[in-house]
Protein backbone atom coordinates (compact mmCIF):
# COMPACT_ATOMS: atom_id res chain seq x y z
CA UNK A 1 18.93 23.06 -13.40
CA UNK A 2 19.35 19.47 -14.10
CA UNK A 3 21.81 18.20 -16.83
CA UNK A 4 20.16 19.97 -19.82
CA UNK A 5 21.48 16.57 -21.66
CA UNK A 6 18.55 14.47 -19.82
CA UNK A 7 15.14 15.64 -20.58
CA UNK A 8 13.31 16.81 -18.03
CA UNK A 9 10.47 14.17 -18.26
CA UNK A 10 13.25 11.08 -18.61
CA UNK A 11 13.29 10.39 -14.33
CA UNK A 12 9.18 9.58 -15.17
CA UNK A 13 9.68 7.73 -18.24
CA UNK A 14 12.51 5.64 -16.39
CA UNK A 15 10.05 4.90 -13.51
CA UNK A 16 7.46 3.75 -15.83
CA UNK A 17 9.55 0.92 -17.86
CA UNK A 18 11.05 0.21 -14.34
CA UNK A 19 7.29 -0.34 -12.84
CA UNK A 20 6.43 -1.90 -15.88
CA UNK A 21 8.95 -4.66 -16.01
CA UNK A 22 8.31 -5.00 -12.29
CA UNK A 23 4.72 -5.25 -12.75
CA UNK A 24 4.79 -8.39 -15.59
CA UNK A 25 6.99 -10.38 -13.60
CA UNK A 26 4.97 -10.11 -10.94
CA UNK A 27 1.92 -10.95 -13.30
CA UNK A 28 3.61 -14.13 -14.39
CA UNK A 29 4.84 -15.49 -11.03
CA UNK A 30 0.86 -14.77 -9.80
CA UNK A 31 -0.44 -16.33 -12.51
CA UNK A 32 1.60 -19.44 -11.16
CA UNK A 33 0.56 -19.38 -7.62
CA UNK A 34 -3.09 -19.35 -8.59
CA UNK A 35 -3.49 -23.16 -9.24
CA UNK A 36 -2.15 -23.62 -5.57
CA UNK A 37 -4.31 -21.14 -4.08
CA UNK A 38 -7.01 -23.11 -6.08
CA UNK A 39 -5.92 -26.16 -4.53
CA UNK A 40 -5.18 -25.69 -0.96
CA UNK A 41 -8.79 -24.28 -0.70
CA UNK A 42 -10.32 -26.92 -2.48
CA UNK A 43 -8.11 -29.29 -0.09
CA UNK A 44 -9.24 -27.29 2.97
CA UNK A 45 -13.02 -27.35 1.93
CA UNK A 46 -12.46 -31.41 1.28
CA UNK A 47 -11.34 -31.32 5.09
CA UNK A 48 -14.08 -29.29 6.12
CA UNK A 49 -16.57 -31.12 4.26
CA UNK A 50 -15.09 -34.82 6.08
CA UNK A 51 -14.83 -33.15 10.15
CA UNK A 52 -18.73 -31.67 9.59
CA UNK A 53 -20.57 -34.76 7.78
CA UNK A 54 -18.41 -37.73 9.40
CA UNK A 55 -17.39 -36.12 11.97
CA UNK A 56 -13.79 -36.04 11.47
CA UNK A 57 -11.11 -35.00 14.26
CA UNK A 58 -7.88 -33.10 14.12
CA UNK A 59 -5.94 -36.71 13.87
CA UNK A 60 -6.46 -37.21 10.22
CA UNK A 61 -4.48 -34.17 9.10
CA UNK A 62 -1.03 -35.65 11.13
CA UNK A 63 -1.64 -38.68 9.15
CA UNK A 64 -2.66 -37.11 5.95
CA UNK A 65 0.55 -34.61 5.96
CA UNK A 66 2.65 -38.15 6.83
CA UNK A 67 1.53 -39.92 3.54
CA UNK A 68 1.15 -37.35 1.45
CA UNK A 69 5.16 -36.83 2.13
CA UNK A 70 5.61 -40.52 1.89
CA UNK A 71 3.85 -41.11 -1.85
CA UNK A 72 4.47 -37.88 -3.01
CA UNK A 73 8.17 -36.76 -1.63
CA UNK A 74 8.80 -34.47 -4.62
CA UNK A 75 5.99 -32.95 -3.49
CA UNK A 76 6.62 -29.44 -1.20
CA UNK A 77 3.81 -27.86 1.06
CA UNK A 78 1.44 -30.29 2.58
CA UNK A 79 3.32 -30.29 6.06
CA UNK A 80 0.48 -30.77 8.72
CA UNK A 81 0.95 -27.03 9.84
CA UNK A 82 0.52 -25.85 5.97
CA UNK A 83 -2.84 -28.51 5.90
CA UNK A 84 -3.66 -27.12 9.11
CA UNK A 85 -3.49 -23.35 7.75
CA UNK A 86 -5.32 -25.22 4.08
CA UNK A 87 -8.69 -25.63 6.33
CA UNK A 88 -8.19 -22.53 7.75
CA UNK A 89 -8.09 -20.40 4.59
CA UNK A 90 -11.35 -22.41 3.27
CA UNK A 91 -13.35 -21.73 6.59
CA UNK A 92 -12.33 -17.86 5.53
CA UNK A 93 -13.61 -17.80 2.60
CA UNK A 94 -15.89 -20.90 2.65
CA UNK A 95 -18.89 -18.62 0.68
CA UNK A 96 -16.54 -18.46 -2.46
CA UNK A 97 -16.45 -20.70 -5.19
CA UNK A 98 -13.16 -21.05 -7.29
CA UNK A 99 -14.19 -20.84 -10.55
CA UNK A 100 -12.26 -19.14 -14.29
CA UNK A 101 -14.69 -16.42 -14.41
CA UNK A 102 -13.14 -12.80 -13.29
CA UNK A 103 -15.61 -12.70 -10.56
CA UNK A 104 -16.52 -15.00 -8.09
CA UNK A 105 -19.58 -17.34 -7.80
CA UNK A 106 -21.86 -16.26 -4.47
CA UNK A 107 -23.75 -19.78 -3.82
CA UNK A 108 -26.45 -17.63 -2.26
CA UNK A 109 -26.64 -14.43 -0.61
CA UNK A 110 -28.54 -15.72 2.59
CA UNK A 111 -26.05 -18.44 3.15
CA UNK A 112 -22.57 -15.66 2.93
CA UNK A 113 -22.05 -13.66 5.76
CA UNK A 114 -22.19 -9.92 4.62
CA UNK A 115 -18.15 -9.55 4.63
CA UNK A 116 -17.52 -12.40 2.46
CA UNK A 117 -19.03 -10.46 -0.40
CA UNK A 118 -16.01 -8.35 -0.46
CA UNK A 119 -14.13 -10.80 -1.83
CA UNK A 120 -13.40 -12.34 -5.10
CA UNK A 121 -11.88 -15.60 -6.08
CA UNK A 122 -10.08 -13.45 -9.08
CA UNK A 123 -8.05 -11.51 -6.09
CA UNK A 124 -7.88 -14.32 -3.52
CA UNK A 125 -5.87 -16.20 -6.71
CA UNK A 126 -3.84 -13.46 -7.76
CA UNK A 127 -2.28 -12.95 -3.99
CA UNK A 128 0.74 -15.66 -2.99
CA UNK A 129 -0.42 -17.70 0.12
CA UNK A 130 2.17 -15.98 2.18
CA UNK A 131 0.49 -12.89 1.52
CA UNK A 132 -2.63 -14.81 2.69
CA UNK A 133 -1.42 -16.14 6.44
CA UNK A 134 -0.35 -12.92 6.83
CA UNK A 135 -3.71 -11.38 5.78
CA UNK A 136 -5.66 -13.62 7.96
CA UNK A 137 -3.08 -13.69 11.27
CA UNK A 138 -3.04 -9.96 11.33
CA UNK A 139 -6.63 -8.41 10.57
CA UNK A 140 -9.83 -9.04 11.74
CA UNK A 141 -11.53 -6.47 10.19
CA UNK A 142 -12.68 -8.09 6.54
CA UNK A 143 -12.93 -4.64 5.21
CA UNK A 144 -9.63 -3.35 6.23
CA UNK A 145 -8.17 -6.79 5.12
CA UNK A 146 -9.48 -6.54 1.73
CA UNK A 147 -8.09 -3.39 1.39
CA UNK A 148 -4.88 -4.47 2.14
CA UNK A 149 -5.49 -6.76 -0.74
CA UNK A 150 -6.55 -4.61 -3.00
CA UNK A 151 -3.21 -2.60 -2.49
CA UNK A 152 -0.92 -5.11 -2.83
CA UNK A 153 -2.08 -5.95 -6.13
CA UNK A 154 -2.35 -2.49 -6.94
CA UNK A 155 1.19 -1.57 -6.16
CA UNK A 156 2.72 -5.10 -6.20
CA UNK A 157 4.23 -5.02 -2.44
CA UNK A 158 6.58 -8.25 -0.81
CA UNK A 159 5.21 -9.73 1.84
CA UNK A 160 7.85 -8.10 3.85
CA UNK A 161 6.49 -4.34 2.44
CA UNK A 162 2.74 -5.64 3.14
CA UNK A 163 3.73 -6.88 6.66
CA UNK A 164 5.08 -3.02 7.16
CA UNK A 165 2.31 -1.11 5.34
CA UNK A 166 0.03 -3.28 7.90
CA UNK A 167 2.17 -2.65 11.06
CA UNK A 168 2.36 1.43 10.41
CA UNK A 169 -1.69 1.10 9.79
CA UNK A 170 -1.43 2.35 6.20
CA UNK A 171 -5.58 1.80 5.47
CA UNK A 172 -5.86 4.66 8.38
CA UNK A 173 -3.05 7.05 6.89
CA UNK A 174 -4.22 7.02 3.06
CA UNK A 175 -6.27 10.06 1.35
CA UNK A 176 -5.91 12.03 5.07
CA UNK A 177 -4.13 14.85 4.00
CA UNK A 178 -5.48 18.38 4.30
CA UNK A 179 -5.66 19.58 0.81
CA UNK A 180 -7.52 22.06 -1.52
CA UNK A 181 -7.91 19.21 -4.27
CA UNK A 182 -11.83 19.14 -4.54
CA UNK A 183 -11.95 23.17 -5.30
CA UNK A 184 -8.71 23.44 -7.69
CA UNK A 185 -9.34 19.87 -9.47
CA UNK A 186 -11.66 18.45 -11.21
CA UNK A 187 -12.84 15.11 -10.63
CA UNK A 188 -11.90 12.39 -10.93
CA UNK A 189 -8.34 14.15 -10.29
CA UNK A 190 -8.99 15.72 -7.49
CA UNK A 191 -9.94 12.28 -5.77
CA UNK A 192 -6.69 10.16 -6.74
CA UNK A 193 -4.52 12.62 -5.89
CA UNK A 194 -6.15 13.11 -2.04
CA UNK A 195 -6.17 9.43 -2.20
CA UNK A 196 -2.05 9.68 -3.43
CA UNK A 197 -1.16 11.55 -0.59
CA UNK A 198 -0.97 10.15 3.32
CA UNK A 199 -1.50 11.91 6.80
CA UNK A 200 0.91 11.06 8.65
CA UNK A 201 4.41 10.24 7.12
CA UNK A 202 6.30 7.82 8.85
CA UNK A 203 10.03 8.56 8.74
CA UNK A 204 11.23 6.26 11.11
CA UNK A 205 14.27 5.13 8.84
CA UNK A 206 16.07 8.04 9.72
CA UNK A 207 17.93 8.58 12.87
CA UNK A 208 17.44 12.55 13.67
CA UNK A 209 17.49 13.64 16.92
CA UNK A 210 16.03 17.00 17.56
CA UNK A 211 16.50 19.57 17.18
CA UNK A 212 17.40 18.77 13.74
CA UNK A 213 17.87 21.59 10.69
CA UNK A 214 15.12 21.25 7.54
CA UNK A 215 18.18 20.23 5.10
CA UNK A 216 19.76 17.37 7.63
CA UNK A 217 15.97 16.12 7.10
CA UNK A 218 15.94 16.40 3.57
CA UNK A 219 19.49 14.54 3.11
CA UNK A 220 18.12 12.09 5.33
CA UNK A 221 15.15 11.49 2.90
CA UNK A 222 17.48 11.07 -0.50
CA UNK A 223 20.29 8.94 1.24
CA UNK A 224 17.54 6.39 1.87
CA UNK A 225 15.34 7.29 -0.98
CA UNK A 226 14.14 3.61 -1.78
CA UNK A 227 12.52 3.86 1.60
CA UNK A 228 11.12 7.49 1.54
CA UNK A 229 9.37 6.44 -2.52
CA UNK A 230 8.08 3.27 -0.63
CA UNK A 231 6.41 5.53 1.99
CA UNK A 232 5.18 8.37 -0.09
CA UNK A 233 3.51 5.62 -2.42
CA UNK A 234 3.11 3.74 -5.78
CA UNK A 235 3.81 6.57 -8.75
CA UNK A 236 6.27 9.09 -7.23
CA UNK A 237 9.16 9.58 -9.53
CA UNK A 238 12.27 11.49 -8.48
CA UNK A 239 12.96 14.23 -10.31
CA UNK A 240 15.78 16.57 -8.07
CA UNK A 241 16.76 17.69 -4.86
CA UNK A 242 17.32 21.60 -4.22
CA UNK A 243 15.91 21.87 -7.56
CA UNK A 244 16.82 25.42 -8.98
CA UNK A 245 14.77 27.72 -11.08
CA UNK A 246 15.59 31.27 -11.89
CA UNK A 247 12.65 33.89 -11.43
CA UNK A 248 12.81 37.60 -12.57
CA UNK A 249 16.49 36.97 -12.61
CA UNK A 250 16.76 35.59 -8.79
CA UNK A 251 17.97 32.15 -7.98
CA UNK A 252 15.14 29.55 -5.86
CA UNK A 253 15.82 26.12 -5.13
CA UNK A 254 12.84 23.92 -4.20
CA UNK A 255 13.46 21.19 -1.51
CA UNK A 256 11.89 18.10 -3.56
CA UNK A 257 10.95 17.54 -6.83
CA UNK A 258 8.76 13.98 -8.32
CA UNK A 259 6.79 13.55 -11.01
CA UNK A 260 3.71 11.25 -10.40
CA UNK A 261 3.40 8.91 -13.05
CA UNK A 262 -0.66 8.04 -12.31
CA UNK A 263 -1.70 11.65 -12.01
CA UNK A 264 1.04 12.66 -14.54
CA UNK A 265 1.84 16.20 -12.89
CA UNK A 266 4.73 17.10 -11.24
CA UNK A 267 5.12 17.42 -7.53
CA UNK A 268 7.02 20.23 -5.75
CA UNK A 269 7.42 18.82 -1.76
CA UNK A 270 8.40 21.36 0.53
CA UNK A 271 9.82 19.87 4.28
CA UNK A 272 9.09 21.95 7.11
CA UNK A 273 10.30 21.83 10.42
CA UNK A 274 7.91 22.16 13.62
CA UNK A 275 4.06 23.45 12.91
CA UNK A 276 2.48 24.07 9.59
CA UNK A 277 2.26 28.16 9.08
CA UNK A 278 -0.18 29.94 6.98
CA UNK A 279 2.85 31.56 5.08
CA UNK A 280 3.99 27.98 3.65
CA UNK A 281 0.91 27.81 1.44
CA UNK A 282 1.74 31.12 -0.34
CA UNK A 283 5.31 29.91 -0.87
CA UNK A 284 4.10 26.19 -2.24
CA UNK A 285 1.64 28.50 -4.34
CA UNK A 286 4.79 30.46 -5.79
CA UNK A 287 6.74 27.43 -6.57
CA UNK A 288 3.80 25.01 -8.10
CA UNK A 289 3.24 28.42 -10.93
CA UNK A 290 6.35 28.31 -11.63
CA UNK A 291 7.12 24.30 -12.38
CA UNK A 292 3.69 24.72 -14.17
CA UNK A 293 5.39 27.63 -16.44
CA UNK A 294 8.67 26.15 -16.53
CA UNK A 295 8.45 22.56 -16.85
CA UNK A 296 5.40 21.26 -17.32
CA UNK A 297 4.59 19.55 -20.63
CA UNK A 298 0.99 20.74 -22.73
CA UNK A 299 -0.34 16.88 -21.79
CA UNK A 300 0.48 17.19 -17.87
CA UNK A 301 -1.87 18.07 -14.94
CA UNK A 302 -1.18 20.88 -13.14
CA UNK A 303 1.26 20.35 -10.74
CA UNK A 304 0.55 19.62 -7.20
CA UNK A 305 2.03 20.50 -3.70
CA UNK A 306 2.56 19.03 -0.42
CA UNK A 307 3.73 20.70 2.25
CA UNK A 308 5.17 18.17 5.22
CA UNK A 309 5.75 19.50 8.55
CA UNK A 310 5.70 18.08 12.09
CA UNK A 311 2.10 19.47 13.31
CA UNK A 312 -0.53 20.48 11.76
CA UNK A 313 -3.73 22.02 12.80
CA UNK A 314 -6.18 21.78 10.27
CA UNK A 315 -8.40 24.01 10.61
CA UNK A 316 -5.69 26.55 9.90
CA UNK A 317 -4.22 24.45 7.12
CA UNK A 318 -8.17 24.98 5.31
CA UNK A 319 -8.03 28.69 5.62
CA UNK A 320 -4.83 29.20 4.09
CA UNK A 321 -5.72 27.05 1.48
CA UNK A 322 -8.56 28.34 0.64
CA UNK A 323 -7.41 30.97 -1.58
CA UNK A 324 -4.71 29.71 -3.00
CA UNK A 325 -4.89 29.10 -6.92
CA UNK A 326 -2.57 25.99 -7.19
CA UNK A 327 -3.54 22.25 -5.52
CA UNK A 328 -1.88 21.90 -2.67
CA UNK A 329 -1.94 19.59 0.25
CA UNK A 330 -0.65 19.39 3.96
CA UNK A 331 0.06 16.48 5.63
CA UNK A 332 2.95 15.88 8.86
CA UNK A 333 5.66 13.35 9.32
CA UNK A 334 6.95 11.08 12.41
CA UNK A 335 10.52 10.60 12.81
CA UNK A 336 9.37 7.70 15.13
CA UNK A 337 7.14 5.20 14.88
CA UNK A 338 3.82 6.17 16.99
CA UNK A 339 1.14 3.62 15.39
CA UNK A 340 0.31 0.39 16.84
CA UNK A 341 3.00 -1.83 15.82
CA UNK A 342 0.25 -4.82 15.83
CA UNK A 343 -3.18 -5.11 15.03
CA UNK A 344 -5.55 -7.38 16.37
CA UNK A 345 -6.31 -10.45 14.48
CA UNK A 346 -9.30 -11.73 12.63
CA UNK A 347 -8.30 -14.83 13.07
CA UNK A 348 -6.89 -16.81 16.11
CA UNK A 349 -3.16 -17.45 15.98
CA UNK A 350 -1.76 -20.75 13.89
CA UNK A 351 -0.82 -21.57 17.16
CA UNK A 352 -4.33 -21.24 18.33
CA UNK A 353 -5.59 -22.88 15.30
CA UNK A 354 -3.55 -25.83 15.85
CA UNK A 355 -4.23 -25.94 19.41
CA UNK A 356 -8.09 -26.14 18.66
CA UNK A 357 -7.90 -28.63 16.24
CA UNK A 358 -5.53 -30.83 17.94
CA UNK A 359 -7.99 -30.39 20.83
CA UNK A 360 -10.57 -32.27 18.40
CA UNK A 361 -11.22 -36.27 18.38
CA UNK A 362 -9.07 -37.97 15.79
């Protein structure tokens, strides 16, 4: 057991102040960046607005970027690349209307194309215009994109961490894990946790070579835990490794213990080497009863468990789930990174932005 000094539940409660804190300061510096965001697309719709009714070339925004620096040198931002990307970013989102109100103003549905209306000015604002290049460089798709949006305010990711959750396709990889959720949870339970849990893993931090043993894999996993919580997701709590529990007097030690702070149950994950086996779910069965006997508090869900092994074939993974009493869910893990490490833009290139609009008559 863990020291009997620390409650059992402090790891979750540590978490939560920790995401909390992380969460308002993130808040406040949004609430910042929203003015800008309001102004470079009113800027770039002021552009847009000269080039289409007085015809307007790509010259003016050289010049424009020039002065600008010249009457305003305190002034950071308006370098003709930035004003460049400003006209961009309106011809986007050109259908949306910046206004206070939480939700965006539509001028008219038969003037918007179809994806625009996934969008809101209220999340456009609350994203930094880094997040935004990036956004528009890398995805074409304005569903995927907006998802992408939606869960980096969700879960508060960098730039750096969206550019990563975009390059290991994360959209593709959430809620995919073969689980018995819908028949041992109700709703809506059973759907955030299938949506907590990913299929695949992508372990590529680690540098295993096979053939590796289950517990070089597991050390692997705590020495860089930062990076293995960032992968499993927003709400995953560390609670112990080779966490012990005595049982009709004999010792068992399960590989990985977290607490999820969203679906507040505990989570027993088991590492497997090579294919999923029928016989894992039977084990993860044994060890979810007894965290739910031993540890669980009166207020949490019943705990859940994933089992992570290399391959999985699902339609075996279903059948031994099927009877098993506790939630459980399968997913594998990569060691190496096997996604496309680029997806195809929405949008051309700033290069090819630039290009285009230098290609225009001043």
């Amino acid at each position: 057991m863990s020291n009997p000094a620390v409650p059992i539940h402090y790891p979750g409660l540590l978490a939560e102040v920790r995401q909390r804190i992380q969460t308002a300061q993130t808040r406040a510096m949004l609430g910042v960046n929203a003015e800008l965001i309001r102004l470079y697309w009113e800027i770039g719709q002021m552009l847009d607005a000269r080039q289409q009714s007085e015809g307007w070339g790509a010259a003016v925004i050289p010049r424009l970027a020039r002065d600008i620096r010249n009457e305003l040198p305190e002034v950071k931002g308006f370098s003709e690349r930035n004003i460049k990307r400003m006209l961009a970013f309106y011809r986007e989102y050109s259908g949306l209307k910046f206004v206070p109100q939480a939700v965006a103003q539509i001028e008219s549905a038969d003037k918007v194309p179809r994806a625009v209306a996934l969008f809101s000015s209220e999340v456009l604002l609350a994203l930094p215009w880094g997040h935004h290049l990036l956004l528009m460089e890398k995805l074409k798709d304005a569903g995927t994109r907006h998802w992408y949006m939606q869960a980096t305010l969700t879960n508060g990711w960098s730039r750096n961490v969206l550019q990563m959750q975009i390059e290991t396709a994360a959209h593709a990889r959430q809620g995919k894990a073969t689980s018995n959720f819908a028949l041992r949870l109700p709703p809506p339970q059973s759907d955030l946790a299938q949506q907590a849990l990913k299929d695949p893993y992508l372990f590529d931090f680690l540098t295993l070579a096979a053939p590796f043993h289950e517990r070089e894999l597991e050390t692997g996993l705590i020495v860089h835990l930062e990076k293995f919580l960032l992968e499993l997701g927003q709400g995953f709590a560390f609670v112990g490794r080779q966490y012990h529990v005595d049982v009709g007097e004999q010792d068992f030690y399960i590989d990985l213990l977290f607490y999820h702070l969203r679906l507040r149950c505990f989570m027993v994950i088991e590492l497997k080497r090579g294919a999923f086996r029928p016989e894992y779910a039977g084990k993860m069965n044994f060890y979810c009863s007894v965290v739910d006997d031993v540890l669980k508090h009166a207020s949490d869900a019943p705990t859940i468990g994933l089992i992570l092994c290399q391959t999985q074939n699902a339609v075996i993974a279903e059948y031994a789930l099927r009877g098993v009493a506790t939630p459980i869910g399968v997913s594998t893990f990569e060691l190496t990174r096997a996604l496309p490490t680029e997806l195809a833009s929405s949008l051309p290139s700033i290069e090819q932005i630039e290009q285009e609009l230098g290609g225009a008559q001043g």
